[in-house]
Protein backbone atom coordinates (compact mmCIF):
# COMPACT_ATOMS: atom_id res chain seq x y z
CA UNK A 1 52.90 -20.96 42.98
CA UNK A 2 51.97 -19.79 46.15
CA UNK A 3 50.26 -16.43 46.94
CA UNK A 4 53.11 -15.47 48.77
CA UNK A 5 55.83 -16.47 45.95
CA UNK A 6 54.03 -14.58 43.68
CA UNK A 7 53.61 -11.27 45.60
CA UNK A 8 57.41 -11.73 46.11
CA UNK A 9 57.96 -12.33 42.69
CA UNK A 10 56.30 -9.47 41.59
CA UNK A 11 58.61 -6.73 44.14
CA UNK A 12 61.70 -8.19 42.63
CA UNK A 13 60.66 -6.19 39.61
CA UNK A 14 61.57 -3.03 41.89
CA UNK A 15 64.61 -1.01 41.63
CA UNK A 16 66.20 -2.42 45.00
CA UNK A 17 68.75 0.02 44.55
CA UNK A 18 66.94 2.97 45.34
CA UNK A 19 63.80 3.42 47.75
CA UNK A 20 60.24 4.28 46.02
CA UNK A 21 58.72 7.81 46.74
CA UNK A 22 55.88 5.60 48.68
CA UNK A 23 58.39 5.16 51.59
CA UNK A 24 57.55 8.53 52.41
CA UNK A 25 54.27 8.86 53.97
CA UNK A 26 52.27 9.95 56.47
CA UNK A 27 48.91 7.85 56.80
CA UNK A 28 46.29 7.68 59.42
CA UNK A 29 45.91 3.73 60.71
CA UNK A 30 42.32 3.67 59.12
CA UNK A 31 43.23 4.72 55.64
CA UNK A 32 46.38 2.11 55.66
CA UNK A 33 43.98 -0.40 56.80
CA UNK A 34 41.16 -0.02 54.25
CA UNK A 35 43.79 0.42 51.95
CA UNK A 36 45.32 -3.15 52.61
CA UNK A 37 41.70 -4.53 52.38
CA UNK A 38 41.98 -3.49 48.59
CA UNK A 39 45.70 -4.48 47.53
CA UNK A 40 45.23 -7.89 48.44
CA UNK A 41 42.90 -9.39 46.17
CA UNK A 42 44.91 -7.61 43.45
CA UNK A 43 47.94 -9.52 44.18
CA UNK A 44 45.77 -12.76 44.81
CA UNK A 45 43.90 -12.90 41.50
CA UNK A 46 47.41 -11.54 39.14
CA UNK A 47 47.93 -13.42 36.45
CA UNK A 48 51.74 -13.30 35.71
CA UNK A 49 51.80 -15.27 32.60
CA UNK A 50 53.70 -13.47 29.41
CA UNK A 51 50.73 -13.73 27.86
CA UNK A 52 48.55 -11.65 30.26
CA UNK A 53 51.06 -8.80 30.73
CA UNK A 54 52.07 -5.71 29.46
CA UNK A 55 53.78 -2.95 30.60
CA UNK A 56 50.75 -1.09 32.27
CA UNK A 57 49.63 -3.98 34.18
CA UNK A 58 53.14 -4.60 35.26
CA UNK A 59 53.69 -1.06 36.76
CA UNK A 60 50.16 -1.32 38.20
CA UNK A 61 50.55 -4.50 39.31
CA UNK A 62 54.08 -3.47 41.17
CA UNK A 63 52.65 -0.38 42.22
CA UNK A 64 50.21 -2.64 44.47
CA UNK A 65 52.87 -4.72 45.92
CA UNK A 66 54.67 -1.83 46.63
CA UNK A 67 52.21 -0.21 48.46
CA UNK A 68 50.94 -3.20 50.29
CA UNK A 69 54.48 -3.80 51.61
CA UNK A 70 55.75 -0.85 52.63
CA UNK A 71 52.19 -0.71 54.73
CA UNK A 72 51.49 -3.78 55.91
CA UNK A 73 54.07 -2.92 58.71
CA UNK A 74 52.13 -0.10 59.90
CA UNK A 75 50.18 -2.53 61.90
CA UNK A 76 52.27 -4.11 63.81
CA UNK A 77 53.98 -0.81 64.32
CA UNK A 78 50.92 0.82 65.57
CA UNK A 79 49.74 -1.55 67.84
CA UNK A 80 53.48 -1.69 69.19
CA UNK A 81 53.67 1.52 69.86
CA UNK A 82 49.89 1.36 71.50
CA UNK A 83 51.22 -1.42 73.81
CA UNK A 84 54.35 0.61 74.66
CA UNK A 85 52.28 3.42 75.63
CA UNK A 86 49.61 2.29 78.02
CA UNK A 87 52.23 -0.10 79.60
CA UNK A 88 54.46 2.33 80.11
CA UNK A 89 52.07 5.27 81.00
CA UNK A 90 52.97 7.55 78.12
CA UNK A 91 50.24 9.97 76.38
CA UNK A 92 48.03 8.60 73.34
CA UNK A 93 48.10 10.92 70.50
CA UNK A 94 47.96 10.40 66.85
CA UNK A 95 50.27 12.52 65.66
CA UNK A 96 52.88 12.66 68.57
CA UNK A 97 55.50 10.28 69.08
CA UNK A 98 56.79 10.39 72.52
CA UNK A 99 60.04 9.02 73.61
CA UNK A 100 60.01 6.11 76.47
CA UNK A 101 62.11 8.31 78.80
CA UNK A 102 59.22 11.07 79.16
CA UNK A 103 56.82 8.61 81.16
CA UNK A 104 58.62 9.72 83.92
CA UNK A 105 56.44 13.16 82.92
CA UNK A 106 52.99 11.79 82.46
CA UNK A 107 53.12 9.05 84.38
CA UNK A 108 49.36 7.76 82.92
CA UNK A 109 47.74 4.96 84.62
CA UNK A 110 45.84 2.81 82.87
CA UNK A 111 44.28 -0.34 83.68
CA UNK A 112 45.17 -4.08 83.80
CA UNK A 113 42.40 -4.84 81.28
CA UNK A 114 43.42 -2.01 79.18
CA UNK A 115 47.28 -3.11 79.28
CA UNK A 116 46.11 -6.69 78.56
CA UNK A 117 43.87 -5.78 75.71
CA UNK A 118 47.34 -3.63 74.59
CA UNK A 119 49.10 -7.14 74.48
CA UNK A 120 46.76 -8.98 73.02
CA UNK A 121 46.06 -6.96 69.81
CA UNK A 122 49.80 -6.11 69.29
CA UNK A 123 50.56 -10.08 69.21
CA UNK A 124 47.10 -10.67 67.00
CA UNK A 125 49.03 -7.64 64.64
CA UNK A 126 52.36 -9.76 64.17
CA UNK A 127 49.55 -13.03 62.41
CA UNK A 128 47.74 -10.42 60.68
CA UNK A 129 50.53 -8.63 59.27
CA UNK A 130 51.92 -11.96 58.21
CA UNK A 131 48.53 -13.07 56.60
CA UNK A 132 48.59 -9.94 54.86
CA UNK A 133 51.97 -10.79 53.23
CA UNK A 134 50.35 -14.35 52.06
CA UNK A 135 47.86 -12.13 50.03
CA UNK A 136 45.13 -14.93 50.84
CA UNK A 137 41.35 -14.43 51.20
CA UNK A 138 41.21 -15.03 54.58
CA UNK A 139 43.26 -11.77 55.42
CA UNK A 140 40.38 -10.44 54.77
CA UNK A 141 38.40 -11.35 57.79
CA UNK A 142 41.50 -11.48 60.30
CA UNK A 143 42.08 -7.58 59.25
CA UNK A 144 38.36 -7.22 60.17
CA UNK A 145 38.39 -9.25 63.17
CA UNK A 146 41.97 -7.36 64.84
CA UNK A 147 40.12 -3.41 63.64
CA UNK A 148 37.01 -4.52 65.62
CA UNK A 149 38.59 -4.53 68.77
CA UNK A 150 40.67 -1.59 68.24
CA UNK A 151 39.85 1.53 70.52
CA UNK A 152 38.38 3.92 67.89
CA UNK A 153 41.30 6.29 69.11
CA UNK A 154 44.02 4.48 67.17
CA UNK A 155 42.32 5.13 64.51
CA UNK A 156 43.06 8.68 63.93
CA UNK A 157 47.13 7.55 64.63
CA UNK A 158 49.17 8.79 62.02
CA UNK A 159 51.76 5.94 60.84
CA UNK A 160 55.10 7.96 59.19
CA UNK A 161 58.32 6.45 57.65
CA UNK A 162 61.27 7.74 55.48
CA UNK A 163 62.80 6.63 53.10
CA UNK A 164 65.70 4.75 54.11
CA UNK A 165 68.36 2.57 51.62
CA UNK A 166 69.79 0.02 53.71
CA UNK A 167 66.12 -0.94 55.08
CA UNK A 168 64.85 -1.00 51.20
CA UNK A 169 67.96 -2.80 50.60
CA UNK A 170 67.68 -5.60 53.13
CA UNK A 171 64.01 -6.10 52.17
CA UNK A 172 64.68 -7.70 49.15
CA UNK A 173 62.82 -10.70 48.47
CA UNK A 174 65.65 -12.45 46.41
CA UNK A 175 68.12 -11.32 49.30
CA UNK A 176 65.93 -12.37 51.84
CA UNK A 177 65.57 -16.06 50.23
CA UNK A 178 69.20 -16.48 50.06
CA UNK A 179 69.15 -15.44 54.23
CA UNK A 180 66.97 -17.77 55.00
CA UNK A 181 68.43 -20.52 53.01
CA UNK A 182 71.59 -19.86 55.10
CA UNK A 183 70.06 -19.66 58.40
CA UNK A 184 68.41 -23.21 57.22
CA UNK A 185 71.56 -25.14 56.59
CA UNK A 186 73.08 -24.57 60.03
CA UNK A 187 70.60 -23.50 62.30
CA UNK A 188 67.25 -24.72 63.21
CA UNK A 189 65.31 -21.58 65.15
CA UNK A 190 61.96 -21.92 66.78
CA UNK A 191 61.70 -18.23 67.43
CA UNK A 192 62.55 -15.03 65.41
CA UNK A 193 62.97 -12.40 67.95
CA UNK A 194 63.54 -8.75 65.42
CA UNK A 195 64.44 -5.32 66.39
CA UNK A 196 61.49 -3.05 65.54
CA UNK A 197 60.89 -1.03 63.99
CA UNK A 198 63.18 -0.66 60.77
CA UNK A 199 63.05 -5.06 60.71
CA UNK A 200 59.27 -5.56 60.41
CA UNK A 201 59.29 -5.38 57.12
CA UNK A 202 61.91 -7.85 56.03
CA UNK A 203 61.55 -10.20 59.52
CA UNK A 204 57.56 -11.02 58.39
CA UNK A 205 59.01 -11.98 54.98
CA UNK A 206 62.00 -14.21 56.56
CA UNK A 207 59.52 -15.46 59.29
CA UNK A 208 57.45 -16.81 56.63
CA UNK A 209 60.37 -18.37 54.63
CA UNK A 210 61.30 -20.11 57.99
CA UNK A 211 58.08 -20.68 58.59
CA UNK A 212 58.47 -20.36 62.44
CA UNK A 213 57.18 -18.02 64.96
CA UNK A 214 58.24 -14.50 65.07
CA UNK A 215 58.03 -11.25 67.62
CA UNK A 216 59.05 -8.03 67.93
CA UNK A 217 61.08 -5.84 70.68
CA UNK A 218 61.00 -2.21 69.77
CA UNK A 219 64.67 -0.89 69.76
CA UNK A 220 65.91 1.70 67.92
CA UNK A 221 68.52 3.76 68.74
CA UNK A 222 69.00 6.36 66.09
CA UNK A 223 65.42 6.91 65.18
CA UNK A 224 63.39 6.69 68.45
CA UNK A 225 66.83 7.24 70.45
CA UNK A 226 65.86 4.10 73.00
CA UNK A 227 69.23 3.46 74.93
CA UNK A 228 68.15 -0.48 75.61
CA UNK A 229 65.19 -2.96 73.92
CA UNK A 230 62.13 -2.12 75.84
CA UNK A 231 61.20 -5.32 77.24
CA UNK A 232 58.47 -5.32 79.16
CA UNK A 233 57.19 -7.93 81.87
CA UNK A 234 54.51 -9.18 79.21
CA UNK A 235 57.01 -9.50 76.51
CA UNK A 236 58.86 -11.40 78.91
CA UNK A 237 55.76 -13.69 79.73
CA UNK A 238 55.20 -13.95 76.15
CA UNK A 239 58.37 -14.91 75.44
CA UNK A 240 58.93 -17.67 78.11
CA UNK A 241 57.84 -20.78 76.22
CA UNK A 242 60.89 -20.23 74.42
CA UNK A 243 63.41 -20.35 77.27
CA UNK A 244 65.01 -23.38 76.65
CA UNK A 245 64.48 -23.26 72.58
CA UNK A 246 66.80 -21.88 69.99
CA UNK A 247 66.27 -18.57 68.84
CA UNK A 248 67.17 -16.28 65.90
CA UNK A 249 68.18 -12.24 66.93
CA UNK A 250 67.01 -10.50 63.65
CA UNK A 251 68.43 -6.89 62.57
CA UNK A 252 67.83 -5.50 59.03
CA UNK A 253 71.28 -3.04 58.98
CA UNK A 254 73.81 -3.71 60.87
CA UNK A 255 75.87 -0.88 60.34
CA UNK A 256 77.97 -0.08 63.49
CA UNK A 257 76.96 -3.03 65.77
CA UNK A 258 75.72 -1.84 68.49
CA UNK A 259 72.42 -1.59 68.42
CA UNK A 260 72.44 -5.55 67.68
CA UNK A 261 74.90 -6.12 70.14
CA UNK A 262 73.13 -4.65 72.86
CA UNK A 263 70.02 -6.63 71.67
CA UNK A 264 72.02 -9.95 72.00
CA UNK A 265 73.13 -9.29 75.40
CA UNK A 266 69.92 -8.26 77.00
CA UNK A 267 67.75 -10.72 75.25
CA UNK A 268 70.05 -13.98 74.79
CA UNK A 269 69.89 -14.83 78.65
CA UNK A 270 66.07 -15.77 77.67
CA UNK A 271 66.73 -18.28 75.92
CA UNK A 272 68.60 -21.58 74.85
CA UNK A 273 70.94 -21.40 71.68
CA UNK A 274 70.63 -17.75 70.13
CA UNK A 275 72.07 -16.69 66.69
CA UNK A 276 71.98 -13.46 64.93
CA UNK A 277 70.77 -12.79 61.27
CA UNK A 278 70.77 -9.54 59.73
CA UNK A 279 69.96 -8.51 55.72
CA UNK A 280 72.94 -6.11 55.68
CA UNK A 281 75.85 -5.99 57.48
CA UNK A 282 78.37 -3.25 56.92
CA UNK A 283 82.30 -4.23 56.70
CA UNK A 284 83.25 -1.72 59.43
CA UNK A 285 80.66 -3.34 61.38
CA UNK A 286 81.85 -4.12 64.97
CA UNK A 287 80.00 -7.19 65.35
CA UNK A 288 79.88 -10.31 62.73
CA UNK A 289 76.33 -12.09 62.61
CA UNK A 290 76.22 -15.39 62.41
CA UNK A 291 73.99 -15.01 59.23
CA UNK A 292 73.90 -12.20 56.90
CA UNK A 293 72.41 -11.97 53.53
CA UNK A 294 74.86 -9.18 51.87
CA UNK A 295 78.01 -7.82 53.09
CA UNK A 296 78.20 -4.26 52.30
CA UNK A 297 81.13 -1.71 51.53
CA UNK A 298 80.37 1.59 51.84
């Protein structure tokens, strides 16, 4: 069994039904990192044999997974945001979130190197995070190597979520199998392309089950109230390779439609064959994936 089976087969002994109290957090980017650092061996050296559990080590054993997945995504998130903000000349605080349209207000410059760096350590995030999710040793140094470049600054940022059902819901290991097993019957991707940031989560899980390529484009409508995916001129460098390759539009919830539908119609021109995916789709949803894991009635 792989590391990565086994950390999955561990979180299916969650209620999926209900998000866990640790969705709700507030957590400076240094204390999820060193944090990290210490789940991982955990789930790397469990023994899931009958024989070497018992009910303590199995709620400490799912308390780790727990934790390590609802915060691996913090650094990809992070170092999203980071890139967002020195591209698009917004303010860098750790405990303020500000919205795309107030650049227009601050209108910070800041260099070529600095944007570049930006880029670089938000893509490095995207392996890291995925590493993370293997629970293998070498995590380890590839956390290590990604913090050392980090401007000290981010380190004070303050990473928040909520808890939120559908995204708990469409996180599901088990359901996220079954997606991918669809998705690899019909459709041969080379690219996952998700909407952050309620997807990172569940899009580093299906990336790995895949086992292609994956990248993010913040867009997010109802929590961060962005009216388009923010695609910037280096996402659209990065994501040129892929212009004549089949590609695979990821949403966790798709409840009304439209935040995937606007992501399909800016994004598809970039590319050859494009499909959508999404964990959850809602009945009343206006827009049918191509691939969903779980149809939902509410």
């Amino acid at each position: 069994m792989t590391c990565l089976a086994k950390f999955m087969q561990i979180l299916e002994w969650a209620d999926w039904d209900t998000p866990p109290d640790q969705m709700n957090c507030s957590l400076s980017f240094q204390f999820i990192i060193q944090t990290i650092k210490e789940l991982i061996p955990a789930i790397e050296s469990a023994q899931l044999s009958s024989k070497e559990l018992d009910s303590y080590k199995i709620h400490d054993l799912l308390d780790k997974a727990i934790r390590l997945y609802l915060m691996t995504p913090a650094i990809v998130n992070v170092l999203l945001n980071y890139k967002i903000c020195v591209e698009h000349g917004l303010p860098l605080h750790p405990a303020v979130y500000y919205e795309l349209k107030e650049a227009r207000k601050y209108r910070i410059r800041h260099s070529l190197a600095e944007i570049q760096q930006a880029n670089e350590q938000y893509w490095q995030s995207i392996e890291v995070a995925r590493l993370c999710y293997q629970c293998l040793p070498q995590a380890i140094p590839a956390i290590d190597k990604l913090y050392s470049k980090i401007p000290p600054s981010i380190f004070s940022f303050l990473y928040t979520a909520v808890q939120d059902r559908y995204t708990w819901l469409g996180s599901q290991p088990s359901l996220l199998s079954e997606l991918a097993a669809k998705i690899s019957k019909e459709f041969k991707p080379s690219l996952i392309v998700a909407a952050a940031h309620g997807s990172i989560m569940p899009a580093l899980i299906l990336s790995e089950l895949l086992e292609i390529p994956l990248y993010f484009i913040r867009f997010s409508m109802f929590k961060r109230h962005d009216e388009e995916p923010i695609i910037s001129l280096s996402d659209q460098a990065w994501l040129f390779d892929y212009r004549n390759k089949d590609v695979l539009l990821y949403d966790e919830d798709v409840a009304g439609g439209n935040t995937l539908d606007l992501f399909l119609k800016r994004l598809s021109p970039l590319f050859g064959e494009v499909k959508t995916a999404c964990s959850i789709r809602h009945a009343g949803s206006s827009i049918h994936t191509d691939f969903s894991g779980r149809v939902w009635w509410d």
